[in-house]
C-alpha atoms as a PDB file:
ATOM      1  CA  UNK A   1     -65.623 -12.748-100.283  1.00  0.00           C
ATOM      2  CA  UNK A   2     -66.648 -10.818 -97.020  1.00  0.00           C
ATOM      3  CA  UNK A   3     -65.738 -11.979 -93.432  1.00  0.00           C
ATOM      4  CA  UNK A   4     -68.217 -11.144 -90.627  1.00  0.00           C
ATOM      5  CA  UNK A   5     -68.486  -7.382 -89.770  1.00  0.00           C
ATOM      6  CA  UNK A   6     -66.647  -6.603 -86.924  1.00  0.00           C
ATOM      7  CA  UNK A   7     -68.201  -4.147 -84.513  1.00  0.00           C
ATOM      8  CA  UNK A   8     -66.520  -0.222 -85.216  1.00  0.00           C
ATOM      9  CA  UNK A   9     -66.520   0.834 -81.797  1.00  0.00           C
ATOM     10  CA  UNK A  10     -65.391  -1.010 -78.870  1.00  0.00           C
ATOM     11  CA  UNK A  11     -67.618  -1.727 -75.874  1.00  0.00           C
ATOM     12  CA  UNK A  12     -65.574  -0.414 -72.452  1.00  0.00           C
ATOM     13  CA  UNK A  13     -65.695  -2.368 -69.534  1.00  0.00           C
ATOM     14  CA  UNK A  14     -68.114  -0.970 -67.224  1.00  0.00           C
ATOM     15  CA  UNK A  15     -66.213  -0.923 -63.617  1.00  0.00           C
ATOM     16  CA  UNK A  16     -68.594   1.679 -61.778  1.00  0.00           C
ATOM     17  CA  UNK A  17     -70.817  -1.221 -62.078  1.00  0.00           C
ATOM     18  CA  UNK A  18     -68.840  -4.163 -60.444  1.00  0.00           C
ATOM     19  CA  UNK A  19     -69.757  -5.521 -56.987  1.00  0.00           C
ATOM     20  CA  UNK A  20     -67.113  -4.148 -55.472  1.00  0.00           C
ATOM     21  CA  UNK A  21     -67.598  -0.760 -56.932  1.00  0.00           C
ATOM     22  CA  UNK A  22     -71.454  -1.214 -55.448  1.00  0.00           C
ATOM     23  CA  UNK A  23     -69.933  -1.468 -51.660  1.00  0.00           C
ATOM     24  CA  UNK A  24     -67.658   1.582 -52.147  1.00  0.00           C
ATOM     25  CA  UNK A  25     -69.853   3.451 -50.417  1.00  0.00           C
ATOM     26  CA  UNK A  26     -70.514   0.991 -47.274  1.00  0.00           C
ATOM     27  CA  UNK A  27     -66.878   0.163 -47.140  1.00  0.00           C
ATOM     28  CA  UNK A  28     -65.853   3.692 -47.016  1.00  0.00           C
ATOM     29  CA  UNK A  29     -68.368   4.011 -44.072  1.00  0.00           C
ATOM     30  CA  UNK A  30     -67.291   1.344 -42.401  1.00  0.00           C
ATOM     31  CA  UNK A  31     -63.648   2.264 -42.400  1.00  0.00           C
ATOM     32  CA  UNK A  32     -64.164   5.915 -41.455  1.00  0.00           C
ATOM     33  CA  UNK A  33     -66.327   5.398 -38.532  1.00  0.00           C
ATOM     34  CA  UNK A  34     -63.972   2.452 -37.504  1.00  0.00           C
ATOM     35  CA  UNK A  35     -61.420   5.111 -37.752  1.00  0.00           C
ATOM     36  CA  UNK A  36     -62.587   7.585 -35.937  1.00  0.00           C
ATOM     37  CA  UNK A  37     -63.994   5.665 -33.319  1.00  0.00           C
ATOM     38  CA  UNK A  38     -60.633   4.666 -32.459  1.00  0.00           C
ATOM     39  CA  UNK A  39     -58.729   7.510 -32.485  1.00  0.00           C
ATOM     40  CA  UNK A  40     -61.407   9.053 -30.130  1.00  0.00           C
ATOM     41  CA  UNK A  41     -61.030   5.975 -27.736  1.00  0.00           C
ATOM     42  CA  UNK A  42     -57.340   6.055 -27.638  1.00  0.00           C
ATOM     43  CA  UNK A  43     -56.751   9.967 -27.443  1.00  0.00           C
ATOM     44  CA  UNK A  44     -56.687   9.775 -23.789  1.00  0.00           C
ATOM     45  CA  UNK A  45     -54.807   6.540 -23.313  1.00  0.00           C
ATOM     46  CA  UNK A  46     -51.619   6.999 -25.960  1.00  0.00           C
ATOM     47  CA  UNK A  47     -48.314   8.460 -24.188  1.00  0.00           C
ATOM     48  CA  UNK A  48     -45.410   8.997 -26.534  1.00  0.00           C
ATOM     49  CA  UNK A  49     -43.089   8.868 -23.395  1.00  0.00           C
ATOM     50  CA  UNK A  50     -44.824   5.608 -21.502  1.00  0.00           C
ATOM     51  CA  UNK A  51     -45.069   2.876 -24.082  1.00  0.00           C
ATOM     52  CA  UNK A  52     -45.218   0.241 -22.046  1.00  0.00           C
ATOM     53  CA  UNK A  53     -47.619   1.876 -19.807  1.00  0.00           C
ATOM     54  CA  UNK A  54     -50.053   2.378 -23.362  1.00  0.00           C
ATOM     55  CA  UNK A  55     -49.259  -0.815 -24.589  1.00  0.00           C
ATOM     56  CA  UNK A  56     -50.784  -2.661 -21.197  1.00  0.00           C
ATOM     57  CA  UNK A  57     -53.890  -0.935 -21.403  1.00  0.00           C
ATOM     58  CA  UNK A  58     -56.716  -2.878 -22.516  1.00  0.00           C
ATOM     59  CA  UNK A  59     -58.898  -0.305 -24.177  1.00  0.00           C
ATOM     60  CA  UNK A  60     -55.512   0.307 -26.228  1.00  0.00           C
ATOM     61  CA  UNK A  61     -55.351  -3.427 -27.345  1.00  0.00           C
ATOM     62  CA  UNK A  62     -58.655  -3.956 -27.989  1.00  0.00           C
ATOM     63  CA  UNK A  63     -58.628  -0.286 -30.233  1.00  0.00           C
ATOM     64  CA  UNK A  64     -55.585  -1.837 -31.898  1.00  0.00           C
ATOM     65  CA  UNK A  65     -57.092  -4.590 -33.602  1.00  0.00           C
ATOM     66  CA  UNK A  66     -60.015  -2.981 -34.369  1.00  0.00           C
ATOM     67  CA  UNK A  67     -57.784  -0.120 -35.877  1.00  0.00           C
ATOM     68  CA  UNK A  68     -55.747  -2.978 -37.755  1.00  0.00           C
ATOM     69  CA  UNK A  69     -59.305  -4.183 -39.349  1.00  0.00           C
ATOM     70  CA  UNK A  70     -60.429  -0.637 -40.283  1.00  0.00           C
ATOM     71  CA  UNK A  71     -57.002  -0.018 -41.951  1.00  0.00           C
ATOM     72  CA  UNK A  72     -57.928  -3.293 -43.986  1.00  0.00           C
ATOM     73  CA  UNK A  73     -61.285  -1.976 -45.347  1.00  0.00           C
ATOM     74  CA  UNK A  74     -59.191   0.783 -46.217  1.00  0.00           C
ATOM     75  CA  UNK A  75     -56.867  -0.888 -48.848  1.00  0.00           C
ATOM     76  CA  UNK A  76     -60.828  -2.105 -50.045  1.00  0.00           C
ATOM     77  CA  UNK A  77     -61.806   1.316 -50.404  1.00  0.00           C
ATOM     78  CA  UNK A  78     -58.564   2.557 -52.829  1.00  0.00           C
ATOM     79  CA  UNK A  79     -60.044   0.000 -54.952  1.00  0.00           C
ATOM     80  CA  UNK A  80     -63.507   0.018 -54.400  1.00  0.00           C
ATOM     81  CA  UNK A  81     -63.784   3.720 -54.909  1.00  0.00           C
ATOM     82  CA  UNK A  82     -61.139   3.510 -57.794  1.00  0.00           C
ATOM     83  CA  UNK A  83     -63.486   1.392 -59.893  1.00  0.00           C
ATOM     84  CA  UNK A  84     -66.408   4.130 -59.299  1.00  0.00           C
ATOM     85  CA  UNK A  85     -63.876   6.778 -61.265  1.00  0.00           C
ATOM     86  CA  UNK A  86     -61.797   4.335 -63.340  1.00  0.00           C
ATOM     87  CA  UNK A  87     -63.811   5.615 -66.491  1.00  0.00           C
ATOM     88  CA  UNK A  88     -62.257   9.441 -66.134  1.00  0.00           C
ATOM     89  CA  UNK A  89     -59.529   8.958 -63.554  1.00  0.00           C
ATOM     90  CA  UNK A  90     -56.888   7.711 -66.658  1.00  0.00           C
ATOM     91  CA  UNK A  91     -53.625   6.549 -65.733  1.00  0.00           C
ATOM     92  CA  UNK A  92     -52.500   8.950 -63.101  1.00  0.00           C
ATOM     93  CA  UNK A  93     -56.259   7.410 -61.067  1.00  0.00           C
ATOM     94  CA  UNK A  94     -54.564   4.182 -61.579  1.00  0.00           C
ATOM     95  CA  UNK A  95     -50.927   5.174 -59.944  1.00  0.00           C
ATOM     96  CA  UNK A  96     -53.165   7.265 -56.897  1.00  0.00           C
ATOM     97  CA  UNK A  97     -55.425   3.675 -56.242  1.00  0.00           C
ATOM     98  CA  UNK A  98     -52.121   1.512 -56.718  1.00  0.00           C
ATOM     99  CA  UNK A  99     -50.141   3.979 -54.340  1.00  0.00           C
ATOM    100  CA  UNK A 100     -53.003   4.252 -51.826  1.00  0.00           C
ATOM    101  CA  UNK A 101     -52.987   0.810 -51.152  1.00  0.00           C
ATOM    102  CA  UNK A 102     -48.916   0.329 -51.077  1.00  0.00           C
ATOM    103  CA  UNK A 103     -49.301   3.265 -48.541  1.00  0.00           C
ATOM    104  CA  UNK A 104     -51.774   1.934 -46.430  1.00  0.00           C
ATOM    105  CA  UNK A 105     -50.517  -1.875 -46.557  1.00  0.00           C
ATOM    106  CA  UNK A 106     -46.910  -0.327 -45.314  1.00  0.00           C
ATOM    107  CA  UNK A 107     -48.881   1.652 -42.302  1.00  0.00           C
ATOM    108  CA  UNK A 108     -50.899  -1.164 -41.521  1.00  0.00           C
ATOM    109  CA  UNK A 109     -47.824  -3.563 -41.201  1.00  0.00           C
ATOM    110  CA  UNK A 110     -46.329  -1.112 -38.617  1.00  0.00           C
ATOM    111  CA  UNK A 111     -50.189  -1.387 -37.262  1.00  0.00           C
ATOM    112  CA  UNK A 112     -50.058  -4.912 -37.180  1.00  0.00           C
ATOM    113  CA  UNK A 113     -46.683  -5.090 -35.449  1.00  0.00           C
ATOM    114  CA  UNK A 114     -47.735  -2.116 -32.906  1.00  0.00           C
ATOM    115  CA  UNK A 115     -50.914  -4.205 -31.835  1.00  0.00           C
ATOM    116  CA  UNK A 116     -50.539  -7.721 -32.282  1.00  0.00           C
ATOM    117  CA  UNK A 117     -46.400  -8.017 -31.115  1.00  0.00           C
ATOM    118  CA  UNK A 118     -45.456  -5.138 -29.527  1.00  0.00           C
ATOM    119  CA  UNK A 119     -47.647  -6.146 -26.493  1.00  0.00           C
ATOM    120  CA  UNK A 120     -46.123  -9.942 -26.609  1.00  0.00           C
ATOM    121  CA  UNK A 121     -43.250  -7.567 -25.659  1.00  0.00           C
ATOM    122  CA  UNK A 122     -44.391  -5.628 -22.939  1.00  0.00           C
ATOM    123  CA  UNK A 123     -45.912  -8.910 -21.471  1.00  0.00           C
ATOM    124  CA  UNK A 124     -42.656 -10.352 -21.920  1.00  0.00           C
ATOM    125  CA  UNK A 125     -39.501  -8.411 -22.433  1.00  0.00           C
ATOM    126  CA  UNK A 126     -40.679  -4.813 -21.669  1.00  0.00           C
ATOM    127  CA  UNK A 127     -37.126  -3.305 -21.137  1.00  0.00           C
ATOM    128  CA  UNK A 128     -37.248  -3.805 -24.800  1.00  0.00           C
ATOM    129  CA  UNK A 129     -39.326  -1.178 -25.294  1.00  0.00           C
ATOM    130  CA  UNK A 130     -37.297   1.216 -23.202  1.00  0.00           C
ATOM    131  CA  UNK A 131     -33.942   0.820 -25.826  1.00  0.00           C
ATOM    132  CA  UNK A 132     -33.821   3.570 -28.262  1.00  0.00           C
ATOM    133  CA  UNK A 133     -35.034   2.992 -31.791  1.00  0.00           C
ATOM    134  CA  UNK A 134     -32.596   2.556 -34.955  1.00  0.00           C
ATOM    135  CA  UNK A 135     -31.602   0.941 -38.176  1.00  0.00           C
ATOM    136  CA  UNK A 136     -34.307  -0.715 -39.900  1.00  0.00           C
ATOM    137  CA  UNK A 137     -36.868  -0.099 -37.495  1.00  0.00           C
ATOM    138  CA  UNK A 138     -36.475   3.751 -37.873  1.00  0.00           C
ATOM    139  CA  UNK A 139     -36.251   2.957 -41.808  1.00  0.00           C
ATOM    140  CA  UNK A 140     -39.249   1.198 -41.992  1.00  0.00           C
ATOM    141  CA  UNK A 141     -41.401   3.233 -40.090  1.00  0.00           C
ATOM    142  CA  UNK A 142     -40.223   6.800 -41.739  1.00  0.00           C
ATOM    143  CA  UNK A 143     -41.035   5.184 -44.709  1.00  0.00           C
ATOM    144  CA  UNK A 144     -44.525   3.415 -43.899  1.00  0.00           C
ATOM    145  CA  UNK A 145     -45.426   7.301 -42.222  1.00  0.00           C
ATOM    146  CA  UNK A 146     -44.617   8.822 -45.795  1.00  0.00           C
ATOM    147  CA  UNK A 147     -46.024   6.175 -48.163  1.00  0.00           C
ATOM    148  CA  UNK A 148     -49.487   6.647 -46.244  1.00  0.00           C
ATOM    149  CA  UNK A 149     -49.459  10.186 -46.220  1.00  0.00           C
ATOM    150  CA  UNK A 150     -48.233  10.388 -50.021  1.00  0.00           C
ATOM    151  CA  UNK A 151     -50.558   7.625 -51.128  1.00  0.00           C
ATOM    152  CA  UNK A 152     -53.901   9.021 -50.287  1.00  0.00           C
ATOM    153  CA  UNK A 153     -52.738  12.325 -51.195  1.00  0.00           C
ATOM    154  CA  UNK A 154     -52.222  11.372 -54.009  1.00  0.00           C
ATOM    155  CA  UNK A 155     -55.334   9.466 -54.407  1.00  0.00           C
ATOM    156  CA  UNK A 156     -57.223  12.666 -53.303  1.00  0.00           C
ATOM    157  CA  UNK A 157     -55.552  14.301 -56.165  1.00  0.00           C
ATOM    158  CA  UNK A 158     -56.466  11.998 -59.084  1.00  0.00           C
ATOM    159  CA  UNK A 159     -60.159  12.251 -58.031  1.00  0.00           C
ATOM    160  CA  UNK A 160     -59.874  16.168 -57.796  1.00  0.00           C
ATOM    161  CA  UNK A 161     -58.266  15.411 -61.447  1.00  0.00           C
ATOM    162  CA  UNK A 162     -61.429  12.812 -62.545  1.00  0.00           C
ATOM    163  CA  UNK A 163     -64.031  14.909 -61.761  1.00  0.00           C
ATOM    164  CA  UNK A 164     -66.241  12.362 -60.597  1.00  0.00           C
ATOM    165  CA  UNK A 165     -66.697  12.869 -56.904  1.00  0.00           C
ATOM    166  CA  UNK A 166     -67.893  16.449 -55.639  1.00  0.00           C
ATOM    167  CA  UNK A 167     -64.443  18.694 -55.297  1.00  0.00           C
ATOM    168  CA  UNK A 168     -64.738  18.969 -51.594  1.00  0.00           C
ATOM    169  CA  UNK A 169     -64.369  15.691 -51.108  1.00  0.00           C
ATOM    170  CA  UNK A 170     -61.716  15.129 -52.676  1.00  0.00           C
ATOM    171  CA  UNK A 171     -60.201  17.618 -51.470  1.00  0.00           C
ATOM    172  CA  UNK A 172     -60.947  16.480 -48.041  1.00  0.00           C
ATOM    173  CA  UNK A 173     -58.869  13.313 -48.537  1.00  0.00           C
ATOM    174  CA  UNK A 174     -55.841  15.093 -49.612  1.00  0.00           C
ATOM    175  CA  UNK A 175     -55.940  16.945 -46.318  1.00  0.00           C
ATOM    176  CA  UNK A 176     -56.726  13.894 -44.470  1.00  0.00           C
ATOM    177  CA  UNK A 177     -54.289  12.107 -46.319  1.00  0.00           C
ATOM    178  CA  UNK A 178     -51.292  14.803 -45.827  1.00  0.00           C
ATOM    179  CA  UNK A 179     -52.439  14.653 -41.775  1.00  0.00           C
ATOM    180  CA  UNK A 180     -52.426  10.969 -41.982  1.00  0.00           C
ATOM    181  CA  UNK A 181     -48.655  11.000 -41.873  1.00  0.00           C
ATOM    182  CA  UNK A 182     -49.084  10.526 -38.091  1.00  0.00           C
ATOM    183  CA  UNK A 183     -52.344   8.175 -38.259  1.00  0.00           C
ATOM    184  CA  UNK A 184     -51.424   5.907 -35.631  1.00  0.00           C
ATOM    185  CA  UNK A 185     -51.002   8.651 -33.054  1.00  0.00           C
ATOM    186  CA  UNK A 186     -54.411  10.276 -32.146  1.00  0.00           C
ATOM    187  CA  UNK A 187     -55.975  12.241 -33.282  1.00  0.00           C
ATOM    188  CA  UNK A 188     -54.406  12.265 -36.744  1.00  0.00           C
ATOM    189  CA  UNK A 189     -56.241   9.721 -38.783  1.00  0.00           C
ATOM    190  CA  UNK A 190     -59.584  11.487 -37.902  1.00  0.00           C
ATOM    191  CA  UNK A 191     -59.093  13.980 -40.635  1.00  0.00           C
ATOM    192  CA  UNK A 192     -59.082  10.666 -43.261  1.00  0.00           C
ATOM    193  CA  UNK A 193     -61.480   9.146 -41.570  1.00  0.00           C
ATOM    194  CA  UNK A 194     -64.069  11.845 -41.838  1.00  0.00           C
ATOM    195  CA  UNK A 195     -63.274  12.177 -45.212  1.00  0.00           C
ATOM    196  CA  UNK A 196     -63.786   8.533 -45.981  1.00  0.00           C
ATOM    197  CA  UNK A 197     -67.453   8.882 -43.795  1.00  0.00           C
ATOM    198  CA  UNK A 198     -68.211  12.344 -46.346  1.00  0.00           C
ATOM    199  CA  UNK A 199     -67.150   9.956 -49.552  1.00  0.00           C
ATOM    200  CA  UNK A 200     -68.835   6.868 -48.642  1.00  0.00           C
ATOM    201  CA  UNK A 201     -72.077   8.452 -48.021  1.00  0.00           C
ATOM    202  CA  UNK A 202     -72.043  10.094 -51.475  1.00  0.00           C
ATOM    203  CA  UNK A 203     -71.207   6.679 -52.649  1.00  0.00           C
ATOM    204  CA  UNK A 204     -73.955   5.273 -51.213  1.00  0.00           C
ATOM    205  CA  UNK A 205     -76.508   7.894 -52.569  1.00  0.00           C
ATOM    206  CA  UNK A 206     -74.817   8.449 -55.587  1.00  0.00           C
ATOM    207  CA  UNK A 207     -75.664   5.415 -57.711  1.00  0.00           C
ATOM    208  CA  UNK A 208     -73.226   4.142 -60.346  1.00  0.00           C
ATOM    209  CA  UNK A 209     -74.430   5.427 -63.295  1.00  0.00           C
ATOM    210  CA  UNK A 210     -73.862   3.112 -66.761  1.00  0.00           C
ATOM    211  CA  UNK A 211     -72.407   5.627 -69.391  1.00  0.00           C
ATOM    212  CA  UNK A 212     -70.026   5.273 -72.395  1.00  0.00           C
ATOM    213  CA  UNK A 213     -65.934   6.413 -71.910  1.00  0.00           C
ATOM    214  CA  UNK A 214     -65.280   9.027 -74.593  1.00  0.00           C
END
């Protein structure tokens, strides 16, 4: 007595063709230019040695929050543009998506905090500001700074290692990765976000093609 035939070779599933592998390309965009735009707008504003004078600038606010909702895209991207390679990029593609987005969720909580409650402070209690840093604070932000940096590095890497977008791309967002350690001080994120302009305008050309995994 035969059973029914099972099928001998297993059908993959297809993630270059998901929806959000589809708006890769348009969310890289978006976060690059967002990106860039901001660190343009705030190069002239940031002082390292007046943060309360920075921090009561409007233009610096406003760039703040729209920083805060480009750095969101970004943790879109990691996985957007993850699901475009997933078919070559193996395991070590999975650990540069995964660490991408711990990276840039860490930076974008010291984002958050920078531009949502550090100026409740300076409208508030701006001598604050003027104490030195320490403890936790100095913990966490080291940290954030190196899990940012090391996550899209890292990312940058794995696609270098998939094959699947062009080389200089990928190299690009290694570089802009490794000079995103200081992101949140202009003009330091530009480097990334050029990079994520270059890949999602390849993404966007560049349609998902449909083919088998080896």
């Amino acid at each position: 007595m035969t059973g029914l035939a099972r099928p001998t070779t297993a059908t993959e599933p297809n993630y270059s063709q998901s929806s959000l592998a589809r708006l890769a390309g348009p969310l890289a965009v978006a976060a690059g230019l967002l990106m860039i735009v901001v660190e343009l707008a705030i190069l002239p504003i940031v002082d390292v040695h007046d943060h309360v004078g920075t921090s009561t600038n409007l233009v610096y606010r406003i760039s703040g929050v729209v920083y805060f909702v480009a750095f969101c895209l970004l943790v879109l991207v990691a996985v957007a543009a993850y699901a475009r390679q997933a078919h070559k990029a193996g395991r070590f593609g999975l650990v540069g998506m995964i660490a991408a987005v711990v990276g840039t969720m860490w930076l974008g909580g010291d984002l958050w905090f920078e531009s949502f409650y550090v100026t409740y402070i300076v409208d508030h209690a701006p001598q604050v500001l003027e104490l030195d840093p320490g403890g936790m604070i100095v913990i966490g932000a080291i940290s954030s700074y190196l899990l940012f940096a090391a996550g899209w590095a890292l990312f940058g890497i794995a696609s270098l290692r998939a094959g699947v977008f062009p080389r200089a791309i990928s190299v690009a967002i290694v570089i802009g990765g490794l000079l995103g350690f200081q992101a949140l001080l202009p003009p330091w994120g530009i480097g990334l976000g050029l990079a994520m302009v270059w890949l999602g305008v390849w993404l966007t050309r560049t349609p998902a093609r449909s083919e088998a995994i080896a």
